[in-house]
Structure formats: C-alpha cells, structure tokens
PDB file of N, CA and C in Angstrom:
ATOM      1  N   UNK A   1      17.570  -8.493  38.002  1.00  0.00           N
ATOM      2  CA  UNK A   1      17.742  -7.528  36.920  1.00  0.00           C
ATOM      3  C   UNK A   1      18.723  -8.068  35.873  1.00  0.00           C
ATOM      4  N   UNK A   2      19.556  -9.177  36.205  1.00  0.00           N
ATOM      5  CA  UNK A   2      20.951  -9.334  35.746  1.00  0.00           C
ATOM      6  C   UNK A   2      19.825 -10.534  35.010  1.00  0.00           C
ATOM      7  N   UNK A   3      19.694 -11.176  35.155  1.00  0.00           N
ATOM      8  CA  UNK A   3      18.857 -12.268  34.897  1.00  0.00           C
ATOM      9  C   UNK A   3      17.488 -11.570  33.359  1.00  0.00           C
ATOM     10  N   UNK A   4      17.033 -10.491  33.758  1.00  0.00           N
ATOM     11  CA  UNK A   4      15.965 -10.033  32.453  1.00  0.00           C
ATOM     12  C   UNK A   4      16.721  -9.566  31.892  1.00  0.00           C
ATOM     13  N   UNK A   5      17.761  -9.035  31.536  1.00  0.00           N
ATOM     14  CA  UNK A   5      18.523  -8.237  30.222  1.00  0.00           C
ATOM     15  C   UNK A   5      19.222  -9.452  29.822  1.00  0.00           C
ATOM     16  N   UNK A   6      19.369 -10.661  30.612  1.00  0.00           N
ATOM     17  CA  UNK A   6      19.834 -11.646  29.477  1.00  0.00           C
ATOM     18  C   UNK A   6      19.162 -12.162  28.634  1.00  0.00           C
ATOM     19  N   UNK A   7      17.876 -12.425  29.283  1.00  0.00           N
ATOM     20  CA  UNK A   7      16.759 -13.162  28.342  1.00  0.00           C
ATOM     21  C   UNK A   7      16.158 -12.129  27.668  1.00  0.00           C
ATOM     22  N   UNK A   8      16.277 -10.796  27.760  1.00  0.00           N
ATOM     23  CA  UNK A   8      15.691  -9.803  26.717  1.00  0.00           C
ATOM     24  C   UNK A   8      17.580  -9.835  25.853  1.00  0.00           C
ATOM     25  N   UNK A   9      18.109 -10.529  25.863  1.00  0.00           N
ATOM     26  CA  UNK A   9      19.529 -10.256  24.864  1.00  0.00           C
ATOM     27  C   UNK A   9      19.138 -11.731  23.825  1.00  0.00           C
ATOM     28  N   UNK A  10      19.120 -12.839  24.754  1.00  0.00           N
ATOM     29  CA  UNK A  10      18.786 -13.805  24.637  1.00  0.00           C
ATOM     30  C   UNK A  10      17.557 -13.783  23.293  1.00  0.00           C
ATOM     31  N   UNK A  11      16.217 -13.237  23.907  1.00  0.00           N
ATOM     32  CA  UNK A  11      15.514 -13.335  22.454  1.00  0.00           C
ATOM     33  C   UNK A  11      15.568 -12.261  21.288  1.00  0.00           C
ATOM     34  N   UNK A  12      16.107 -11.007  21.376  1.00  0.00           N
ATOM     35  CA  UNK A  12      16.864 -10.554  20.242  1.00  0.00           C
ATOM     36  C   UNK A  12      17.726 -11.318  19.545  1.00  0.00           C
ATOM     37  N   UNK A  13      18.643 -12.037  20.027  1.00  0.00           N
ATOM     38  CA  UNK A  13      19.316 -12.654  19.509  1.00  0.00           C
ATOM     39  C   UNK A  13      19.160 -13.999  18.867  1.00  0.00           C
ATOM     40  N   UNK A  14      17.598 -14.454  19.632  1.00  0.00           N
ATOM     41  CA  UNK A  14      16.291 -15.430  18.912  1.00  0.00           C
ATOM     42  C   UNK A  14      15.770 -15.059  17.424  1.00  0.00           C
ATOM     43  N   UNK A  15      15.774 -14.089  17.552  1.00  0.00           N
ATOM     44  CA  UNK A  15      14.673 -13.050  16.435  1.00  0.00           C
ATOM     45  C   UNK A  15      15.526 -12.996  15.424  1.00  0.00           C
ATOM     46  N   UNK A  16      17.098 -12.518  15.614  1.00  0.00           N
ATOM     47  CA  UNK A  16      17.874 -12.214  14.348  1.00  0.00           C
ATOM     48  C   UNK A  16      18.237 -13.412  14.249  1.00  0.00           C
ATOM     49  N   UNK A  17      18.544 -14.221  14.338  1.00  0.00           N
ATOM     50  CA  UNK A  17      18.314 -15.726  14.102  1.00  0.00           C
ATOM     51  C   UNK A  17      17.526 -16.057  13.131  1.00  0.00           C
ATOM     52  N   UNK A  18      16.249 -15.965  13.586  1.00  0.00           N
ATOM     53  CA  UNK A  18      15.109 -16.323  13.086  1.00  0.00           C
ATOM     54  C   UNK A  18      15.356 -15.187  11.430  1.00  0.00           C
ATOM     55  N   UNK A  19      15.722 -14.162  11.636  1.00  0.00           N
ATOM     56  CA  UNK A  19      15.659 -13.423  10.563  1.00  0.00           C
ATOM     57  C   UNK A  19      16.129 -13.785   9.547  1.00  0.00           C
ATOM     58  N   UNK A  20      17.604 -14.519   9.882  1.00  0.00           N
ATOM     59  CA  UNK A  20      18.678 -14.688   8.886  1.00  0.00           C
ATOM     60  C   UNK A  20      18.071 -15.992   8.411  1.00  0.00           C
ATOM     61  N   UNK A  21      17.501 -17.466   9.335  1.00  0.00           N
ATOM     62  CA  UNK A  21      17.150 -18.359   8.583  1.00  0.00           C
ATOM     63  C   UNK A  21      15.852 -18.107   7.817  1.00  0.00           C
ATOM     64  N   UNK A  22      15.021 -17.196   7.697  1.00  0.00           N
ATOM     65  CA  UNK A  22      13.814 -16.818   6.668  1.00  0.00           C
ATOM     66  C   UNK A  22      14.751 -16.154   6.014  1.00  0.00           C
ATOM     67  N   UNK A  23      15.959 -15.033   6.186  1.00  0.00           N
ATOM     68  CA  UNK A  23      16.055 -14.701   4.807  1.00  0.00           C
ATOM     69  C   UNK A  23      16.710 -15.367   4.415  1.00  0.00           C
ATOM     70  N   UNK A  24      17.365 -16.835   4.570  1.00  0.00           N
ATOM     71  CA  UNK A  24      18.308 -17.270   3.713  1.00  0.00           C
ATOM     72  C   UNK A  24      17.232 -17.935   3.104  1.00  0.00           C
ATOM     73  N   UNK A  25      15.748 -19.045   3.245  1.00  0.00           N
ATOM     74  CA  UNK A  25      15.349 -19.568   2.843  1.00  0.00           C
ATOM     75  C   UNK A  25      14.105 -19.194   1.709  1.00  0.00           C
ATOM     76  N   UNK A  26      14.056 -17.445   2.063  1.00  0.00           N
ATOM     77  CA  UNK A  26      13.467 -16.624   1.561  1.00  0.00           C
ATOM     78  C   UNK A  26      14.726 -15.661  -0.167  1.00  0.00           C
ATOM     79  N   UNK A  27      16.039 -15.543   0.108  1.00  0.00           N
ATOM     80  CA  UNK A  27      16.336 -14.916  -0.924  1.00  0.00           C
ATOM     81  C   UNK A  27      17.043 -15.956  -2.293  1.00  0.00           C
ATOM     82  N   UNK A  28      16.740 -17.112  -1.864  1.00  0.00           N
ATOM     83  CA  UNK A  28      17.261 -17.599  -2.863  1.00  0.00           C
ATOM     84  C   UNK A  28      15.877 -17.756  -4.008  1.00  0.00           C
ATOM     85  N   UNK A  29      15.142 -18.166  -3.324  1.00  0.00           N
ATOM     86  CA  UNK A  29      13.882 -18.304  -4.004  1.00  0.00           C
ATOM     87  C   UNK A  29      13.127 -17.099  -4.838  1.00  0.00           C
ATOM     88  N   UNK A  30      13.363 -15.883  -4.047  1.00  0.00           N
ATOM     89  CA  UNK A  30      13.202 -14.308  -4.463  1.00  0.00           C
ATOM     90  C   UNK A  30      14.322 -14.293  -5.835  1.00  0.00           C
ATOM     91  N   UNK A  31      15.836 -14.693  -5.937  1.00  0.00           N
ATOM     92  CA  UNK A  31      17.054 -13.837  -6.542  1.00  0.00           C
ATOM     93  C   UNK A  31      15.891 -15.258  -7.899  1.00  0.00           C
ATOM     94  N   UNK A  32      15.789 -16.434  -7.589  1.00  0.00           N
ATOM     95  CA  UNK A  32      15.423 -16.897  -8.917  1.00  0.00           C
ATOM     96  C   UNK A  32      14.619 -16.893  -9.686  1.00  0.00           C
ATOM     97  N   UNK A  33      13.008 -15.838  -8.427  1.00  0.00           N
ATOM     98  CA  UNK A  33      11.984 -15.564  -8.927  1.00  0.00           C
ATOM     99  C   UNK A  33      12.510 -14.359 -10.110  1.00  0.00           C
ATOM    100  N   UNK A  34      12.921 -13.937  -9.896  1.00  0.00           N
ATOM    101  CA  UNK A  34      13.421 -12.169 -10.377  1.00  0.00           C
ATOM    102  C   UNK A  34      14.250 -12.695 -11.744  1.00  0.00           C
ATOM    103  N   UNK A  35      15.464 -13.867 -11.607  1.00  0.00           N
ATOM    104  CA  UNK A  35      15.679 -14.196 -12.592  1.00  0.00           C
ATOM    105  C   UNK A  35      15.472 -14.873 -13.807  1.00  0.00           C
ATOM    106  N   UNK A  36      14.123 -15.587 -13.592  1.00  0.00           N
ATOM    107  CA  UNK A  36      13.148 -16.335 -14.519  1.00  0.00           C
ATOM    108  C   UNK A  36      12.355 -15.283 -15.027  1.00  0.00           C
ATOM    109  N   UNK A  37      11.659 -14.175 -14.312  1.00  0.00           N
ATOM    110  CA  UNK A  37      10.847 -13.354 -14.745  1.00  0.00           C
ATOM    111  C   UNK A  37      12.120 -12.904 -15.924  1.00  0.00           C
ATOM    112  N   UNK A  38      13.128 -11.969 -15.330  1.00  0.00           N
ATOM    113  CA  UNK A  38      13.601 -11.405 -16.383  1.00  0.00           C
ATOM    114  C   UNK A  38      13.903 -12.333 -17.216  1.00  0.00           C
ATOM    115  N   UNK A  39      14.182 -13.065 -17.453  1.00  0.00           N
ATOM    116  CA  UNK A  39      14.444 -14.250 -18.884  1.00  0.00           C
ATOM    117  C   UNK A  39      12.970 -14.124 -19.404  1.00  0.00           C
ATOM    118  N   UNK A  40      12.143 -14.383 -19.049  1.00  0.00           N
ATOM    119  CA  UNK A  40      10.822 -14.677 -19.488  1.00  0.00           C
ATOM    120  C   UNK A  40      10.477 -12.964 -20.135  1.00  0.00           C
ATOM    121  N   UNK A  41      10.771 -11.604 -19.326  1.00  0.00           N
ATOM    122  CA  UNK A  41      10.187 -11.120 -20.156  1.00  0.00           C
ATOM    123  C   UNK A  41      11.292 -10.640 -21.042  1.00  0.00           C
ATOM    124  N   UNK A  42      12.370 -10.522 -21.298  1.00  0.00           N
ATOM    125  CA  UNK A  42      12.987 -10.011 -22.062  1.00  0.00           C
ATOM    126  C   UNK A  42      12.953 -11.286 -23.311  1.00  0.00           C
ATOM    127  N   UNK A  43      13.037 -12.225 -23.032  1.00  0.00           N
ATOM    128  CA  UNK A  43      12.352 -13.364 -24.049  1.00  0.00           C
ATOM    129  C   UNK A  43      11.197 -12.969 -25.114  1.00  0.00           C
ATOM    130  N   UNK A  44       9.955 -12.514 -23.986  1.00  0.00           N
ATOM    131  CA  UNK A  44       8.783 -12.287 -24.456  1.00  0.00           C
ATOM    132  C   UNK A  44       8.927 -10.726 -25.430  1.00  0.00           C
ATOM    133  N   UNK A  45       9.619 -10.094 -24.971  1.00  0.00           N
ATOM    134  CA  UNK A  45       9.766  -8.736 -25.740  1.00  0.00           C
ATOM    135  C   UNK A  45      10.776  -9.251 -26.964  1.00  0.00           C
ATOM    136  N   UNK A  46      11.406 -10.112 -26.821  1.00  0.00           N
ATOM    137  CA  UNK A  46      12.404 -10.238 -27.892  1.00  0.00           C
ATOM    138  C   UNK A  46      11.528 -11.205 -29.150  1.00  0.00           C
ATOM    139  N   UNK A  47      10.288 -11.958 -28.708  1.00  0.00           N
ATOM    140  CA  UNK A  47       9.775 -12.578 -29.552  1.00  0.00           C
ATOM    141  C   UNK A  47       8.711 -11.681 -30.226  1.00  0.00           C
ATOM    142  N   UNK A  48       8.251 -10.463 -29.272  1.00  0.00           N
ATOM    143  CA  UNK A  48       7.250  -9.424 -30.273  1.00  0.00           C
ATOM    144  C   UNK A  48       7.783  -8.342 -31.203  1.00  0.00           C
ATOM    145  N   UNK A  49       9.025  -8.000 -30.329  1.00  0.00           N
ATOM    146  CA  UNK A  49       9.892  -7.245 -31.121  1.00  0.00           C
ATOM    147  C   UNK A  49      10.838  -7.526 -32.481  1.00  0.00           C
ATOM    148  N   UNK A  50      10.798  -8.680 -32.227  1.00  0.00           N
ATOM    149  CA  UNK A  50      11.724  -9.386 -33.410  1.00  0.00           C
ATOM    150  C   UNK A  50      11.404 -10.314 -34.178  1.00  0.00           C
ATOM    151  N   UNK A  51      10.183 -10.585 -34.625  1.00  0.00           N
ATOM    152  CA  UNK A  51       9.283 -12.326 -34.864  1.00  0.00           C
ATOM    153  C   UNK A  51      10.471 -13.136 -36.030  1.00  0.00           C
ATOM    154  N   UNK A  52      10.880 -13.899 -35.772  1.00  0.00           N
ATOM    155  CA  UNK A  52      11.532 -14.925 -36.471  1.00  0.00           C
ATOM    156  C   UNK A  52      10.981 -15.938 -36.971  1.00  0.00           C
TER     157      UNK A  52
END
C-alpha cells in the first residue's frame, strides 16, 4: 500500500512537471504571439485610420 501512493505521488508529480515544461515552452511563444498581433493590428488600424 506504502509502495502505490508513492508511485501514484510519484506520477502526479510526473504530470506537473510535464505541465510546467509545456507551459514554459508553450507561454513564451503565446506572450509573443499576442504581442506581434497587437503591434500588427493596432499598426493596421493606425494606417486606415490615419493614411499618411
């Protein structure tokens, strides 16, 4: 018994693992998707809104 609640601790503790290295390799890529879009559209609104 002592033995299955380790390896059920054991792969929770697999999983959030696993969580943190997808989200680290996952939010940087997300924070720059989000920040190109907004450049791009506030760009794009600033070039219809304002034609120079």
């Amino acid at each position: 018994m002592k033995h299955r609640s380790l390896s059920l601790g054991g792969f929770q503790s697999a999983m959030v693992l696993g969580l943190v290295v997808i989200g680290g390799r996952l939010y940087p890529s997300l924070v720059f998707q989000v920040h190109f879009g907004e450049h791009f559209f506030f760009g794009y609104v600033h070039c219809v809104a304002f034609p120079t």
